[in-house]
PDB file of N, CA and C in Angstrom:
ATOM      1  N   UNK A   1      22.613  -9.406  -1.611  1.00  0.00           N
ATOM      2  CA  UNK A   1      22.137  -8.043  -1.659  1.00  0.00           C
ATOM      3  C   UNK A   1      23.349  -7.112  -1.593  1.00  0.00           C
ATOM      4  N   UNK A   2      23.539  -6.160  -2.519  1.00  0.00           N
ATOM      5  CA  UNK A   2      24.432  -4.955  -2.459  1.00  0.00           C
ATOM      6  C   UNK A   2      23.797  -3.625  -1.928  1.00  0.00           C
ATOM      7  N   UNK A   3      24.896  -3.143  -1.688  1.00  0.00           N
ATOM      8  CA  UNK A   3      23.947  -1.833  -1.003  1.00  0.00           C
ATOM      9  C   UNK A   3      24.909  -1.298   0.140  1.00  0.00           C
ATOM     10  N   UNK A   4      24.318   0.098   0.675  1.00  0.00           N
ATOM     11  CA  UNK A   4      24.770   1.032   1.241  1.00  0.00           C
ATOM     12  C   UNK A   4      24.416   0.582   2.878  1.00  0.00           C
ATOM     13  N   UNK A   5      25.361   0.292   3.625  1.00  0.00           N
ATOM     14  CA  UNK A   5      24.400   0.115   5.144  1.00  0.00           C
ATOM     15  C   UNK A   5      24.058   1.254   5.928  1.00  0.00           C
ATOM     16  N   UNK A   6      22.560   1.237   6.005  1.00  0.00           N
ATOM     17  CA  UNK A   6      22.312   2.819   6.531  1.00  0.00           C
ATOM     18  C   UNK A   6      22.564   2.938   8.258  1.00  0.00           C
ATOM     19  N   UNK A   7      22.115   1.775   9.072  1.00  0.00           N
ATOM     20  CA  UNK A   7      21.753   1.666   9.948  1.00  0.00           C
ATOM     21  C   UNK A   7      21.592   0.304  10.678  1.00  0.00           C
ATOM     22  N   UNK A   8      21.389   0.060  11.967  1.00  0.00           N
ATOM     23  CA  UNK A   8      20.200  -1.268  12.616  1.00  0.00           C
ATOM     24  C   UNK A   8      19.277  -0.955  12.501  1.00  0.00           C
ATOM     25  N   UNK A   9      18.755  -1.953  12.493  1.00  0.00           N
ATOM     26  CA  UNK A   9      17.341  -1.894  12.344  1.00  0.00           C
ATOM     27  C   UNK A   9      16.492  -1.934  14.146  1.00  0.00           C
ATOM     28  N   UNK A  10      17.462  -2.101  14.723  1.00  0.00           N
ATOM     29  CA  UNK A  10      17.661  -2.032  16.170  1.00  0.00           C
ATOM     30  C   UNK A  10      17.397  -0.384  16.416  1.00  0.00           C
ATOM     31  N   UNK A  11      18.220   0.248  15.884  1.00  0.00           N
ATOM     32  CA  UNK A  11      18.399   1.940  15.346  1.00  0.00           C
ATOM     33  C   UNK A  11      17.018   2.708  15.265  1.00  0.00           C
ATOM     34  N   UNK A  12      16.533   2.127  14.574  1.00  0.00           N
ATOM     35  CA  UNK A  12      15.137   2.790  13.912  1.00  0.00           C
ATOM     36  C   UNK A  12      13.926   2.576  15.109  1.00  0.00           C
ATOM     37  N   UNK A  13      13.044   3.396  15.702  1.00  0.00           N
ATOM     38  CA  UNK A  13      12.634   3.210  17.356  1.00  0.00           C
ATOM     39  C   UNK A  13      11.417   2.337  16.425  1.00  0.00           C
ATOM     40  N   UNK A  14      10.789   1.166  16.647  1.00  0.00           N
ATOM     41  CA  UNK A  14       9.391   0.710  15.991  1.00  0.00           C
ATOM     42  C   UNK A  14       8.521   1.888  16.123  1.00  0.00           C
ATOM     43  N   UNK A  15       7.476   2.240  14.843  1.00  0.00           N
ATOM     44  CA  UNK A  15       6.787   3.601  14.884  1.00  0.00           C
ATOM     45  C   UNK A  15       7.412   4.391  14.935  1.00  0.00           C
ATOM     46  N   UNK A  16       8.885   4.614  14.696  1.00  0.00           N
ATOM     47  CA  UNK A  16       9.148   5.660  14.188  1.00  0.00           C
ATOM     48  C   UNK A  16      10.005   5.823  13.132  1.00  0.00           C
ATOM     49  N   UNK A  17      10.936   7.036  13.561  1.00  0.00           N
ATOM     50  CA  UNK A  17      12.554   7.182  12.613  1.00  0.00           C
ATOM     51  C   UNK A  17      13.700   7.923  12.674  1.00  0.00           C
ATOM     52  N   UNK A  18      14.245   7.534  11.854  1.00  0.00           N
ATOM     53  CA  UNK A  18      16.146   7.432  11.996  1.00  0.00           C
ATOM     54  C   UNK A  18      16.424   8.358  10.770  1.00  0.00           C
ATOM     55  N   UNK A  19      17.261   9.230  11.126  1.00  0.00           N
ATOM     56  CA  UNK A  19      17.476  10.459   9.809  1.00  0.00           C
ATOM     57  C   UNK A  19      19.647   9.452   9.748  1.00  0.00           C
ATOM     58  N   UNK A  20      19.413   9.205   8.508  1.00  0.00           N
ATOM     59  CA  UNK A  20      21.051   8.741   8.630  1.00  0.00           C
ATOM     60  C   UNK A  20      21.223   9.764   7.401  1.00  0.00           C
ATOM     61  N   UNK A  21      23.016  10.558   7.549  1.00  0.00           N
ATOM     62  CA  UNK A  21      23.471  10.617   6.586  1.00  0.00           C
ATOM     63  C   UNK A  21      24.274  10.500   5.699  1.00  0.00           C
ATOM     64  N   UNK A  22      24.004   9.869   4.427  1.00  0.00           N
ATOM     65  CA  UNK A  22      24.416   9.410   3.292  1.00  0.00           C
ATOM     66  C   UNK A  22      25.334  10.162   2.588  1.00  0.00           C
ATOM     67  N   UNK A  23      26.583   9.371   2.239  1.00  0.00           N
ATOM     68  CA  UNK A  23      27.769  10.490   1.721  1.00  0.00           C
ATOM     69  C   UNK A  23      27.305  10.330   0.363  1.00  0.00           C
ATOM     70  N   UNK A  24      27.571  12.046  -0.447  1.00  0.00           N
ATOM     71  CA  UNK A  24      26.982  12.353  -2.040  1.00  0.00           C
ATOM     72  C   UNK A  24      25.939  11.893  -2.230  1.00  0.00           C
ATOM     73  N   UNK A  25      24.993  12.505  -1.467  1.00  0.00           N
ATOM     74  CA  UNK A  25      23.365  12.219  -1.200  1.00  0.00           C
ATOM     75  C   UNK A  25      22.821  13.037  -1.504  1.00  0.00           C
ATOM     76  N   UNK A  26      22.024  13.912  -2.084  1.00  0.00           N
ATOM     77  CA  UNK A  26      21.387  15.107  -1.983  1.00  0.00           C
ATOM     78  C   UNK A  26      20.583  15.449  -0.806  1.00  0.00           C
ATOM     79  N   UNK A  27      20.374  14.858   0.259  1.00  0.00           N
ATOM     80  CA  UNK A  27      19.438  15.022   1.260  1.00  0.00           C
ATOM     81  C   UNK A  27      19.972  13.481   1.988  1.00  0.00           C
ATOM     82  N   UNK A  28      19.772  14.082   3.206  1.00  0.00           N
ATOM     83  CA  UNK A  28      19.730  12.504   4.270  1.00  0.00           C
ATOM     84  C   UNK A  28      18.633  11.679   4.147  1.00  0.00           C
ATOM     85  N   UNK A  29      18.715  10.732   4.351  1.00  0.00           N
ATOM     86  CA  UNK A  29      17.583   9.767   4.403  1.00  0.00           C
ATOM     87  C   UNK A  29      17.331   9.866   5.568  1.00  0.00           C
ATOM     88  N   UNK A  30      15.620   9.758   5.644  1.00  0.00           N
ATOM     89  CA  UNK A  30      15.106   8.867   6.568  1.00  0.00           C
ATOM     90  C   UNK A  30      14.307   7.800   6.485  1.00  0.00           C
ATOM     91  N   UNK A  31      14.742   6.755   7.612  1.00  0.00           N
ATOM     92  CA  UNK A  31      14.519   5.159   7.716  1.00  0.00           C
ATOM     93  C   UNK A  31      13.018   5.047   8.616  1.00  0.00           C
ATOM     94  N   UNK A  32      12.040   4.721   8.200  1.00  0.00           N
ATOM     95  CA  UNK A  32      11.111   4.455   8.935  1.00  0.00           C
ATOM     96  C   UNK A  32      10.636   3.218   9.308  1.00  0.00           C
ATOM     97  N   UNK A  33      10.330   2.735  10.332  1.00  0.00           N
ATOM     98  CA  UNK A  33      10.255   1.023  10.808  1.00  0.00           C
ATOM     99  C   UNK A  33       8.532   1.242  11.727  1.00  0.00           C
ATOM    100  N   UNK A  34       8.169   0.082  11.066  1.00  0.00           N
ATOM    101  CA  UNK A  34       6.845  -0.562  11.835  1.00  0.00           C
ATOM    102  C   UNK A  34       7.451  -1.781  11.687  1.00  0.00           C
ATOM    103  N   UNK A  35       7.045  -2.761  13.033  1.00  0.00           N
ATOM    104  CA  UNK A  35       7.922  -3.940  13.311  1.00  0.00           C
ATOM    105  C   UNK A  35       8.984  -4.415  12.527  1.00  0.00           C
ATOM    106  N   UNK A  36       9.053  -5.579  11.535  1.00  0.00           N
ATOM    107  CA  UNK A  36      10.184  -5.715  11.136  1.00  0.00           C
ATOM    108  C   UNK A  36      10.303  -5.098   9.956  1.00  0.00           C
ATOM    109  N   UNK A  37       8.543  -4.391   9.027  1.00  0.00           N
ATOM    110  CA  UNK A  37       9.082  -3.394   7.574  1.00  0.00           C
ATOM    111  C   UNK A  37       9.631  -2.279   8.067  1.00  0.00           C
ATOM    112  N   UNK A  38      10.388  -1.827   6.545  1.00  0.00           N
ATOM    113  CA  UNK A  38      10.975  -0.263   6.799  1.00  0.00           C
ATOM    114  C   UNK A  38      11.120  -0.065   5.242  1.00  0.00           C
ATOM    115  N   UNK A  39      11.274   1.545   5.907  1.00  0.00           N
ATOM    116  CA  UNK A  39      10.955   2.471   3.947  1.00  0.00           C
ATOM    117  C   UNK A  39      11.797   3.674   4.638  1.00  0.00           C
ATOM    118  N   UNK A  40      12.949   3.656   3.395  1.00  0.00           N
ATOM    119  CA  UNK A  40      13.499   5.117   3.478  1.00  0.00           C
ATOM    120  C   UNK A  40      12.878   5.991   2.485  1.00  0.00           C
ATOM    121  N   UNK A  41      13.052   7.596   2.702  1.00  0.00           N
ATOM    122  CA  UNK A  41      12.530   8.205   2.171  1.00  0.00           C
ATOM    123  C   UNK A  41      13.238   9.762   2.096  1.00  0.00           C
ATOM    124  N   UNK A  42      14.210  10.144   0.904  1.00  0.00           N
ATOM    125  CA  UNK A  42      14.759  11.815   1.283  1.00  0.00           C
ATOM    126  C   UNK A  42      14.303  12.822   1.881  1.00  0.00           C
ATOM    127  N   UNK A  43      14.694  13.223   3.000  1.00  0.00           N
ATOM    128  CA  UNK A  43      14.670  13.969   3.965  1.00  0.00           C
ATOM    129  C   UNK A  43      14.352  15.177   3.449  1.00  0.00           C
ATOM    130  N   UNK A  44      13.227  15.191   2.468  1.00  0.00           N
ATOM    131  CA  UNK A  44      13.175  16.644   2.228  1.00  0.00           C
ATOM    132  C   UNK A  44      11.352  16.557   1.401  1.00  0.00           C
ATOM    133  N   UNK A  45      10.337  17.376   1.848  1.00  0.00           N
ATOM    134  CA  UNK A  45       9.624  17.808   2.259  1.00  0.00           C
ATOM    135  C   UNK A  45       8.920  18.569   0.534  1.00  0.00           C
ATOM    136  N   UNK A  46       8.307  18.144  -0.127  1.00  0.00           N
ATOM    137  CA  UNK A  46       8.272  18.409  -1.426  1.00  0.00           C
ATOM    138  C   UNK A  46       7.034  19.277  -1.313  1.00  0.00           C
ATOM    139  N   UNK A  47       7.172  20.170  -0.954  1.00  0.00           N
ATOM    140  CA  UNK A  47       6.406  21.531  -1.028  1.00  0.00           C
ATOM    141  C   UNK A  47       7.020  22.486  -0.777  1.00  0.00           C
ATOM    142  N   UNK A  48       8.400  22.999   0.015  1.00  0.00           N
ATOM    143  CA  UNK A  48       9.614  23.926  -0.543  1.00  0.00           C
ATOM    144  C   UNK A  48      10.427  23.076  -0.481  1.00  0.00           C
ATOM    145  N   UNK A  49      10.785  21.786  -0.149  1.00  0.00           N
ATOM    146  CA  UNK A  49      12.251  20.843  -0.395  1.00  0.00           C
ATOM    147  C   UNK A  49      13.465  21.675   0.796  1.00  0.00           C
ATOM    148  N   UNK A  50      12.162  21.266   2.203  1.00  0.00           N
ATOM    149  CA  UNK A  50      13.213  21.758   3.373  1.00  0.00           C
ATOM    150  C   UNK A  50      13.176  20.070   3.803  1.00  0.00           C
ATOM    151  N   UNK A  51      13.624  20.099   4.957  1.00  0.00           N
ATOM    152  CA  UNK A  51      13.880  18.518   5.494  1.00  0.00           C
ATOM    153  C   UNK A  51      12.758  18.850   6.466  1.00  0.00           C
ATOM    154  N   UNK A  52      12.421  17.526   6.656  1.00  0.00           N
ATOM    155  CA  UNK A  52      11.119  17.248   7.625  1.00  0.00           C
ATOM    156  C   UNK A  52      11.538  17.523   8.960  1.00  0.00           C
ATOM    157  N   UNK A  53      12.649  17.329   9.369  1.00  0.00           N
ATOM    158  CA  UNK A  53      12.954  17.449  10.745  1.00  0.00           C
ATOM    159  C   UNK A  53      13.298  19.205  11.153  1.00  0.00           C
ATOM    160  N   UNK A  54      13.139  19.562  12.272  1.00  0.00           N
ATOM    161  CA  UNK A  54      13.443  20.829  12.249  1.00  0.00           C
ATOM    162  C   UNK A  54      14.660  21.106  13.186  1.00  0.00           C
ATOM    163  N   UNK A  55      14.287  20.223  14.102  1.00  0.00           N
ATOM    164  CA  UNK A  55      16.050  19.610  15.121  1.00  0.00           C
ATOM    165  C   UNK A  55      17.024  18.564  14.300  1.00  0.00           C
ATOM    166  N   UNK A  56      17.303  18.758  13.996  1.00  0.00           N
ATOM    167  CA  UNK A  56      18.278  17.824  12.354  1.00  0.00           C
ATOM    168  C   UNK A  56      18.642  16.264  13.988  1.00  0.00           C
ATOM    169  N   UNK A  57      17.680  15.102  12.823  1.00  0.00           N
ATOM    170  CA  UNK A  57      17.557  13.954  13.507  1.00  0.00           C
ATOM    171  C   UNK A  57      16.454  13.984  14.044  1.00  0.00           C
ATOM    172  N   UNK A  58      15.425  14.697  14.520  1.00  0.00           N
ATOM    173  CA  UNK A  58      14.308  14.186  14.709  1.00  0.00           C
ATOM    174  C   UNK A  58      13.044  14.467  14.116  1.00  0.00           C
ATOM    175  N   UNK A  59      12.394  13.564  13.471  1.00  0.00           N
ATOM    176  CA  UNK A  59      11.299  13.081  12.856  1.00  0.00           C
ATOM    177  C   UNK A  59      10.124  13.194  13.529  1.00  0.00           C
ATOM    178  N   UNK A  60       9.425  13.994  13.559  1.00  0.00           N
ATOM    179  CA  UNK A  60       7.992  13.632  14.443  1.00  0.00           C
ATOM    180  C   UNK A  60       7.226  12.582  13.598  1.00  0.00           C
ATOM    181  N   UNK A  61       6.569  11.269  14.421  1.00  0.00           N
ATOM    182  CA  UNK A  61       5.964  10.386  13.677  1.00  0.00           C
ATOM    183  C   UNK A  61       4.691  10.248  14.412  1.00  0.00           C
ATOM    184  N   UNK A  62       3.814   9.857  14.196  1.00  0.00           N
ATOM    185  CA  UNK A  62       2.263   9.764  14.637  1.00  0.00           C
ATOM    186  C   UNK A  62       1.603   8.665  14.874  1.00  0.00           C
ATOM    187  N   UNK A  63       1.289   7.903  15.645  1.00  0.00           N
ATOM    188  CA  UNK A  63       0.697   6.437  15.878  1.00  0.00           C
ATOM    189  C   UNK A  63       1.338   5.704  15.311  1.00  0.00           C
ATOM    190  N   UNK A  64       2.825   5.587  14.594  1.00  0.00           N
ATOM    191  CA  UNK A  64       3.617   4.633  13.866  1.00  0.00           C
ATOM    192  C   UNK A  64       2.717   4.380  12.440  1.00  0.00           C
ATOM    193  N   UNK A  65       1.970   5.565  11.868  1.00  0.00           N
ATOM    194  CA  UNK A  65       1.043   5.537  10.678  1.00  0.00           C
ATOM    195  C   UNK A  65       1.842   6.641   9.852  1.00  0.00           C
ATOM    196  N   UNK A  66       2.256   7.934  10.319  1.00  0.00           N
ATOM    197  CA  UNK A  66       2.469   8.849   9.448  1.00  0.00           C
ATOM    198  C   UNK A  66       3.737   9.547   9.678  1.00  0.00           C
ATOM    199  N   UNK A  67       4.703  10.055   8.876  1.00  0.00           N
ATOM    200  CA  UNK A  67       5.491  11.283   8.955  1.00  0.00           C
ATOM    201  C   UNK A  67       4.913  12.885   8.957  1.00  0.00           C
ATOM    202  N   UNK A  68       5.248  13.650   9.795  1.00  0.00           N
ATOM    203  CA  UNK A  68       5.264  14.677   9.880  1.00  0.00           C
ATOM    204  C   UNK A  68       6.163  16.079   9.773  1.00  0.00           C
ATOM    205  N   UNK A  69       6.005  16.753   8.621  1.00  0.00           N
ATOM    206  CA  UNK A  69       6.775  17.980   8.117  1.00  0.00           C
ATOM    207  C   UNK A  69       7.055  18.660   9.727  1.00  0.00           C
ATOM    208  N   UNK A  70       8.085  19.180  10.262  1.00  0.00           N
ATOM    209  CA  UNK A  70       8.043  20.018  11.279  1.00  0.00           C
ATOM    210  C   UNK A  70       7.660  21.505  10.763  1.00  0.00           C
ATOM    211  N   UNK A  71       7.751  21.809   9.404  1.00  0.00           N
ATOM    212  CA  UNK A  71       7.836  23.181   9.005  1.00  0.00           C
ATOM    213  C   UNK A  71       6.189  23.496   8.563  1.00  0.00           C
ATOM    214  N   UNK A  72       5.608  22.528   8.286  1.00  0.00           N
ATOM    215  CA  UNK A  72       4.228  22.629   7.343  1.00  0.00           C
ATOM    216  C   UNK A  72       3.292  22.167   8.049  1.00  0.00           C
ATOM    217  N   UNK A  73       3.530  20.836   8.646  1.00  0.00           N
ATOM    218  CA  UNK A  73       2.811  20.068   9.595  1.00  0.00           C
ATOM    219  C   UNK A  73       2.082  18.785   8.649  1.00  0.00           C
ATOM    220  N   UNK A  74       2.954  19.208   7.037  1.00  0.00           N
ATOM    221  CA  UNK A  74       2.404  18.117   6.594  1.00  0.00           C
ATOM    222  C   UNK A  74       2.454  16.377   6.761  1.00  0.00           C
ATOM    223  N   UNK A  75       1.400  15.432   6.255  1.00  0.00           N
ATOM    224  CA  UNK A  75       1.368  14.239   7.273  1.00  0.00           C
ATOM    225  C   UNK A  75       1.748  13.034   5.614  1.00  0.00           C
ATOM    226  N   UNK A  76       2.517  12.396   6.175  1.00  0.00           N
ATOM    227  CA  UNK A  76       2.890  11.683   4.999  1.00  0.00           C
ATOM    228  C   UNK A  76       3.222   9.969   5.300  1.00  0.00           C
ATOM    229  N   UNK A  77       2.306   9.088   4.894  1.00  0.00           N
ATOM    230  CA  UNK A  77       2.127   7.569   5.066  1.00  0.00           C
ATOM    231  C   UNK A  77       3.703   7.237   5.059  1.00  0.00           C
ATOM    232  N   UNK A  78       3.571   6.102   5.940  1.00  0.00           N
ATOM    233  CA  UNK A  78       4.864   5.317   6.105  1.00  0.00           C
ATOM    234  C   UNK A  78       5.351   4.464   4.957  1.00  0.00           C
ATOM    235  N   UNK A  79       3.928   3.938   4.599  1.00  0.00           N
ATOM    236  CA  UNK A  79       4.231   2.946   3.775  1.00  0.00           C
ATOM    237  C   UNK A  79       4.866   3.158   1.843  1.00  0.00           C
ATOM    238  N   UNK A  80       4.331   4.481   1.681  1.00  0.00           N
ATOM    239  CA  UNK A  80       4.635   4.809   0.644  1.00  0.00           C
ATOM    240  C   UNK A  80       4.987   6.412   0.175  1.00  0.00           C
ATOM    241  N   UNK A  81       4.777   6.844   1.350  1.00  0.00           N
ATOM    242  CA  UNK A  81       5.373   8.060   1.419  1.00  0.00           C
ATOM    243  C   UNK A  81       4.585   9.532   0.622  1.00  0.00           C
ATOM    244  N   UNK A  82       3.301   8.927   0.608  1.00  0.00           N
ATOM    245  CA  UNK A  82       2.118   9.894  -0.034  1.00  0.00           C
ATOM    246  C   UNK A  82       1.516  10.860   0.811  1.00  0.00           C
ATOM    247  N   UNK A  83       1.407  11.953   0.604  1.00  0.00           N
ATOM    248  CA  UNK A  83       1.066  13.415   1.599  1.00  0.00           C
ATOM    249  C   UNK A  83      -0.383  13.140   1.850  1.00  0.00           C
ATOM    250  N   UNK A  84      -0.906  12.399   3.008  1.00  0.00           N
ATOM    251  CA  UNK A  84      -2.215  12.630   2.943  1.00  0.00           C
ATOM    252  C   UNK A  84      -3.324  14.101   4.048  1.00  0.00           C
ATOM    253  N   UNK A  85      -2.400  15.049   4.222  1.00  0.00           N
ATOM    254  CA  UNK A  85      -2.862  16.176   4.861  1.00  0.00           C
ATOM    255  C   UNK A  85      -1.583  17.214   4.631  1.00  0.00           C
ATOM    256  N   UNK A  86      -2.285  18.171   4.357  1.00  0.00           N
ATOM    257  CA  UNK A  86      -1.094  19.461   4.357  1.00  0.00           C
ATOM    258  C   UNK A  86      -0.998  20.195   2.864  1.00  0.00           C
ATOM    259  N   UNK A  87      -0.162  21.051   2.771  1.00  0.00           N
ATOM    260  CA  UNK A  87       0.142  22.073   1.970  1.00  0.00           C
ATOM    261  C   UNK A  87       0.133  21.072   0.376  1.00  0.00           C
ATOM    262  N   UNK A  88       0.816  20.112   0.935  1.00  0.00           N
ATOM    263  CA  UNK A  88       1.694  19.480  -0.533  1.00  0.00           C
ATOM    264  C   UNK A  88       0.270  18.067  -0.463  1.00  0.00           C
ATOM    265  N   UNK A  89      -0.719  18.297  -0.084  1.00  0.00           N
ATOM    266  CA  UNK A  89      -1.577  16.851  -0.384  1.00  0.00           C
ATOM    267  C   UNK A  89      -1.417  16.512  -1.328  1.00  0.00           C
ATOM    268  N   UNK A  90      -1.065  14.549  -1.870  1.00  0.00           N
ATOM    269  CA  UNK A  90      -1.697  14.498  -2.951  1.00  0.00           C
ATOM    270  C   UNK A  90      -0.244  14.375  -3.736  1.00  0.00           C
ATOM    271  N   UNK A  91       1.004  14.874  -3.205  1.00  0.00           N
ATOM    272  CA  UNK A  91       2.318  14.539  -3.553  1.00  0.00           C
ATOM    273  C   UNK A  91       3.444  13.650  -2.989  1.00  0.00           C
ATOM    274  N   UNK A  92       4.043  13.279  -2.888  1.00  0.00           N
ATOM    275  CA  UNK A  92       5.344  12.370  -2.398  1.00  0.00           C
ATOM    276  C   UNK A  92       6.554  12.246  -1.756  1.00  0.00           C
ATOM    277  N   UNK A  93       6.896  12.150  -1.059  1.00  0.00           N
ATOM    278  CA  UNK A  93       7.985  12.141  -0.455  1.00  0.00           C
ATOM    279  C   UNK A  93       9.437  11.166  -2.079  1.00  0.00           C
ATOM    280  N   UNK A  94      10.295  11.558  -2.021  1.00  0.00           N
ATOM    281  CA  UNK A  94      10.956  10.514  -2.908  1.00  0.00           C
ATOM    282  C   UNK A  94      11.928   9.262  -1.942  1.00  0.00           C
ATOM    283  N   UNK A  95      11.082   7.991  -2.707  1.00  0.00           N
ATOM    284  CA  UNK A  95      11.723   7.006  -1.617  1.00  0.00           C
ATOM    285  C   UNK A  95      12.696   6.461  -2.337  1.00  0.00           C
ATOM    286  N   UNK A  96      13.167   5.692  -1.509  1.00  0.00           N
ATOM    287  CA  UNK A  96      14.570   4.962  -1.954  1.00  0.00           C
ATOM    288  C   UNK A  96      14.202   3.598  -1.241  1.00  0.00           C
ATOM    289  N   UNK A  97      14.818   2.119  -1.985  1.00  0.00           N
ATOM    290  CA  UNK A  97      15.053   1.041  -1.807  1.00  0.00           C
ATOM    291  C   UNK A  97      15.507   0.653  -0.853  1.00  0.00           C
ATOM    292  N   UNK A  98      15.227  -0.069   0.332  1.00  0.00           N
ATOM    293  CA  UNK A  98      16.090  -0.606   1.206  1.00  0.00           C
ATOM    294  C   UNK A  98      15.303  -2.173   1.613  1.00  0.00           C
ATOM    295  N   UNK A  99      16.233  -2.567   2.241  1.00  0.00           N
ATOM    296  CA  UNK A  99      16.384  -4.091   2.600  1.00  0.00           C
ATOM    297  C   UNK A  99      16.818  -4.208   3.656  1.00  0.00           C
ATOM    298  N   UNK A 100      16.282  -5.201   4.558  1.00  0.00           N
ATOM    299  CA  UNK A 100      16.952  -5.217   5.792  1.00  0.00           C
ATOM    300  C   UNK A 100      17.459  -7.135   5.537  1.00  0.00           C
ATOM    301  N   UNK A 101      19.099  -6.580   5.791  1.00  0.00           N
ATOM    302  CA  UNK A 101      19.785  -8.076   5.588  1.00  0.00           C
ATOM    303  C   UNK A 101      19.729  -9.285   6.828  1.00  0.00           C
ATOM    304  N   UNK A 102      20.467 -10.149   6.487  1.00  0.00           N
ATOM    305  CA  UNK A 102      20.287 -10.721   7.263  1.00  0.00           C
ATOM    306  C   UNK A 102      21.422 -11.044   8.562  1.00  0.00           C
ATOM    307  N   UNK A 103      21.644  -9.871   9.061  1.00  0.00           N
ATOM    308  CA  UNK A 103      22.458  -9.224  10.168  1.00  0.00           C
ATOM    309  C   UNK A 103      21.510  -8.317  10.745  1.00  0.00           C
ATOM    310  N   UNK A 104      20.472  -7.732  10.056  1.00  0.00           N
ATOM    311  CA  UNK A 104      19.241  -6.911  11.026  1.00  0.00           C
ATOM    312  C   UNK A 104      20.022  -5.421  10.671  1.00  0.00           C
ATOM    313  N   UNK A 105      21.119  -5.132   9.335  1.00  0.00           N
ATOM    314  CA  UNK A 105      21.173  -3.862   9.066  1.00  0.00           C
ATOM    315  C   UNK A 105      20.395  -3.639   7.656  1.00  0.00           C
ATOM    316  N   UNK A 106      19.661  -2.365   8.364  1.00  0.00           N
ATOM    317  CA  UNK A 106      19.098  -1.456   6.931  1.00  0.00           C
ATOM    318  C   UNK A 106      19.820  -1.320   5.765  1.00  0.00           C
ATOM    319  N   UNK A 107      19.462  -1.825   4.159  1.00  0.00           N
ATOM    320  CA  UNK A 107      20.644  -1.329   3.284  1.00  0.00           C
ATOM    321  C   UNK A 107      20.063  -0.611   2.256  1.00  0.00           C
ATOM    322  N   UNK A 108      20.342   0.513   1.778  1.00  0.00           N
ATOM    323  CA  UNK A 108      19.904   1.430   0.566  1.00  0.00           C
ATOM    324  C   UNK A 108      20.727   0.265  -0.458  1.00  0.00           C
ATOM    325  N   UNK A 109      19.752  -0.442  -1.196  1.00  0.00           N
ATOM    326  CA  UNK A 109      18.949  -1.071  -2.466  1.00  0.00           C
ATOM    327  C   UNK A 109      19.715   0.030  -4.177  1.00  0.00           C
ATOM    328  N   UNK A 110      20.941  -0.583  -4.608  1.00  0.00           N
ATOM    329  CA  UNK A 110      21.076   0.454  -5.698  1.00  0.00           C
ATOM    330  C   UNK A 110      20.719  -0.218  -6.968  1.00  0.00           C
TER     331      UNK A 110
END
């Protein structure tokens, strides 16, 4: 596997997430983990394209089911990163590829 190492996977709290940032990125990623899956996803909020976090690094996450916009309150699945409540319902977060190797680090997938 090639790729960018974002993180541990140790890093990422289970049910929640890890904002890492990526050099010549357009937006930071964030790493989201339910037990051993994880899905990154650009840190930015596709209904004005602010970042989800409003304290830069923290993610509000919800029963380890959903992401939450700090600015909108919109609610967006872990697993695939689809808006299922809020302003932007019905749209996407843009995800990115990752892999967790076999050292237990997260890797952005190019």
């Amino acid at each position: 596997m090639s790729g960018m190492q974002l993180c541990r996977l140790a890093d990422v709290p289970d049910g929640g997430a890890r904002v890492v940032d990526v050099a010549h990125a357009d937006a930071p990623v964030i790493v989201v983990r339910r037990g051993a899956r994880v899905w990154a996803y650009a840190n930015r909020c596709p209904h004005f394209s602010v970042p989800l976090d409003f304290e830069p690094g923290e993610v509000s996450c919800y029963r380890a089911q959903v992401l939450m916009c700090a600015h909108h309150s919109a609610l967006f699945r872990f697993e695939d990163g689809h808006c299922i409540e809020g302003p932007c319902a019905g749209a996407n977060l843009d995800a990115m590829k990752v892999e967790v190797d076999a050292n237990a680090w997260v890797v952005l997938v190019r």
